[in-house]
C-alpha atoms as a PDB file:
ATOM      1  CA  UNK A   1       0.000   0.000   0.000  1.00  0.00           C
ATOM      2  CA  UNK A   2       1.313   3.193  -1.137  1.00  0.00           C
ATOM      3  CA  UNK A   3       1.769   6.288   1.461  1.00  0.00           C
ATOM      4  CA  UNK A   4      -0.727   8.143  -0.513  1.00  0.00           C
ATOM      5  CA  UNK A   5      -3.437   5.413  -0.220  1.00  0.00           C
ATOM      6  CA  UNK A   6      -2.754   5.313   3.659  1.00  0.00           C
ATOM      7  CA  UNK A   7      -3.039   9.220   3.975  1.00  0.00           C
ATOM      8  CA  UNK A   8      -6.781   8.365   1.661  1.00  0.00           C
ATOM      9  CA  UNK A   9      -7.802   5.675   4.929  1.00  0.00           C
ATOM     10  CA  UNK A  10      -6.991   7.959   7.056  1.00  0.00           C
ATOM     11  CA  UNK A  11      -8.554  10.891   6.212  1.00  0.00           C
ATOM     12  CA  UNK A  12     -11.929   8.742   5.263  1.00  0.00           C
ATOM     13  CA  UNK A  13     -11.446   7.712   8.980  1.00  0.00           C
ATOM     14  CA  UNK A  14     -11.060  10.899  10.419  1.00  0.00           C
ATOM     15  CA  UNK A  15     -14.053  12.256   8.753  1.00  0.00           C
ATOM     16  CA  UNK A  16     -16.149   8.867   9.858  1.00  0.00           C
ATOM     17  CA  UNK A  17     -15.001   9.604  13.389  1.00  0.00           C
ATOM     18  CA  UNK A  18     -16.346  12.695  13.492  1.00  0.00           C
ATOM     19  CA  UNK A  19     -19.834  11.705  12.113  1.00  0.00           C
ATOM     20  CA  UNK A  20     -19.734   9.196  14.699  1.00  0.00           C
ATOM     21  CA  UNK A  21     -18.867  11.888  17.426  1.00  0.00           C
ATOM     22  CA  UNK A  22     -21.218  14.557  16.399  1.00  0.00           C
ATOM     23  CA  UNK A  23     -24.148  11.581  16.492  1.00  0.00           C
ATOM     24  CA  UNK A  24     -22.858  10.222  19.887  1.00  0.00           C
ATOM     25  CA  UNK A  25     -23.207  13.746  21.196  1.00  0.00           C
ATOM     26  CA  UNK A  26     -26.238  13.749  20.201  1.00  0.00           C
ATOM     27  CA  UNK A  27     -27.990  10.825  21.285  1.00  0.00           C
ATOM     28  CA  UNK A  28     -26.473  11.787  25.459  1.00  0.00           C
ATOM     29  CA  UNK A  29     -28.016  15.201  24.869  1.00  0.00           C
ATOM     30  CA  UNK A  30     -31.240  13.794  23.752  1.00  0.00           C
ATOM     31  CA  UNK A  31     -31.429  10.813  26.352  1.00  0.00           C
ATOM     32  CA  UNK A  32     -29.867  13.963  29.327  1.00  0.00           C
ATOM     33  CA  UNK A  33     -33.784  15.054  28.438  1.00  0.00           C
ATOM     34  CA  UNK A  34     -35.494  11.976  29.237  1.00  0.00           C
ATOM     35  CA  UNK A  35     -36.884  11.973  32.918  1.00  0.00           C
ATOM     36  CA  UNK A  36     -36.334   8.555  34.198  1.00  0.00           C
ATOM     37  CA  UNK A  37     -39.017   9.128  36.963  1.00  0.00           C
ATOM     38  CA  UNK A  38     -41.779   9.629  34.241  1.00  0.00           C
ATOM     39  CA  UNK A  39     -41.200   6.176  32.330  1.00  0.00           C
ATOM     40  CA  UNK A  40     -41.025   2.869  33.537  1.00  0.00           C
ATOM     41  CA  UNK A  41     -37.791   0.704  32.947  1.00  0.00           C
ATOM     42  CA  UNK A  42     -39.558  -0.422  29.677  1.00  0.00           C
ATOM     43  CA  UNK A  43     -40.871   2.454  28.770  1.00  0.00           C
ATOM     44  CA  UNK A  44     -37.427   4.298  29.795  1.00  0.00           C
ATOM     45  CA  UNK A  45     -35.075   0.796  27.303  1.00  0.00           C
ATOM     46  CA  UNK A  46     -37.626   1.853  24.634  1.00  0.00           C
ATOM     47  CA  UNK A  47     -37.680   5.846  24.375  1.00  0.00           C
ATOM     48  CA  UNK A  48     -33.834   4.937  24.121  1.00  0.00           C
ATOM     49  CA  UNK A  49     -33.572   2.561  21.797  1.00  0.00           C
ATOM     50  CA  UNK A  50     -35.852   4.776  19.791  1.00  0.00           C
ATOM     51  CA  UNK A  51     -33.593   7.611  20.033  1.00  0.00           C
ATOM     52  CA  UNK A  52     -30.223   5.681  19.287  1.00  0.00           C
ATOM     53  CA  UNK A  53     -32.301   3.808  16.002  1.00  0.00           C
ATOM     54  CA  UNK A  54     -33.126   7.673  14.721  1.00  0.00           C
ATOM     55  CA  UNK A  55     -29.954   9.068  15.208  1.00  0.00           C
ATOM     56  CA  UNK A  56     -27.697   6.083  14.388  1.00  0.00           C
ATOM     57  CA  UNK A  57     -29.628   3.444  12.214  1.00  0.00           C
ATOM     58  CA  UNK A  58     -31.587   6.223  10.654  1.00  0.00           C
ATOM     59  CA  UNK A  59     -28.713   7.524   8.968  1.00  0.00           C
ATOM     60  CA  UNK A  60     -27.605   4.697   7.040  1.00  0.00           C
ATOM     61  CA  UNK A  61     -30.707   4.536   4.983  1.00  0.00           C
ATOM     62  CA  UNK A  62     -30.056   8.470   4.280  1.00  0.00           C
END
């Protein structure tokens, strides 16, 4: 592998890490909202796996 094929990965990783970091920061601040006390611990698993499948799953079909 040539050094300018390595510099390519890298830079297509750098940019995928921050995707990853921008939609990671997002799903905390959006589950920070949810108040545990209002939801049971089903209720609670699935308002959060509903907010990591829109931010995270959502994305690959867009």
């Amino acid at each position: 592998m040539e050094i300018s094929q390595i510099e390519t990965n890298l830079t297509d990783a750098q940019v995928e890490l921050i995707e990853h970091q921008v939609k990671t920061e997002k799903f905390k601040n959006n589950v920070q909202e949810i108040f545990i006390d209002v939801f049971n611990q089903d209720e609670f698993t699935q308002k959060v796996d509903s907010i990591f499948n829109e931010i995270f799953q959502g994305s690959r079909n867009g």
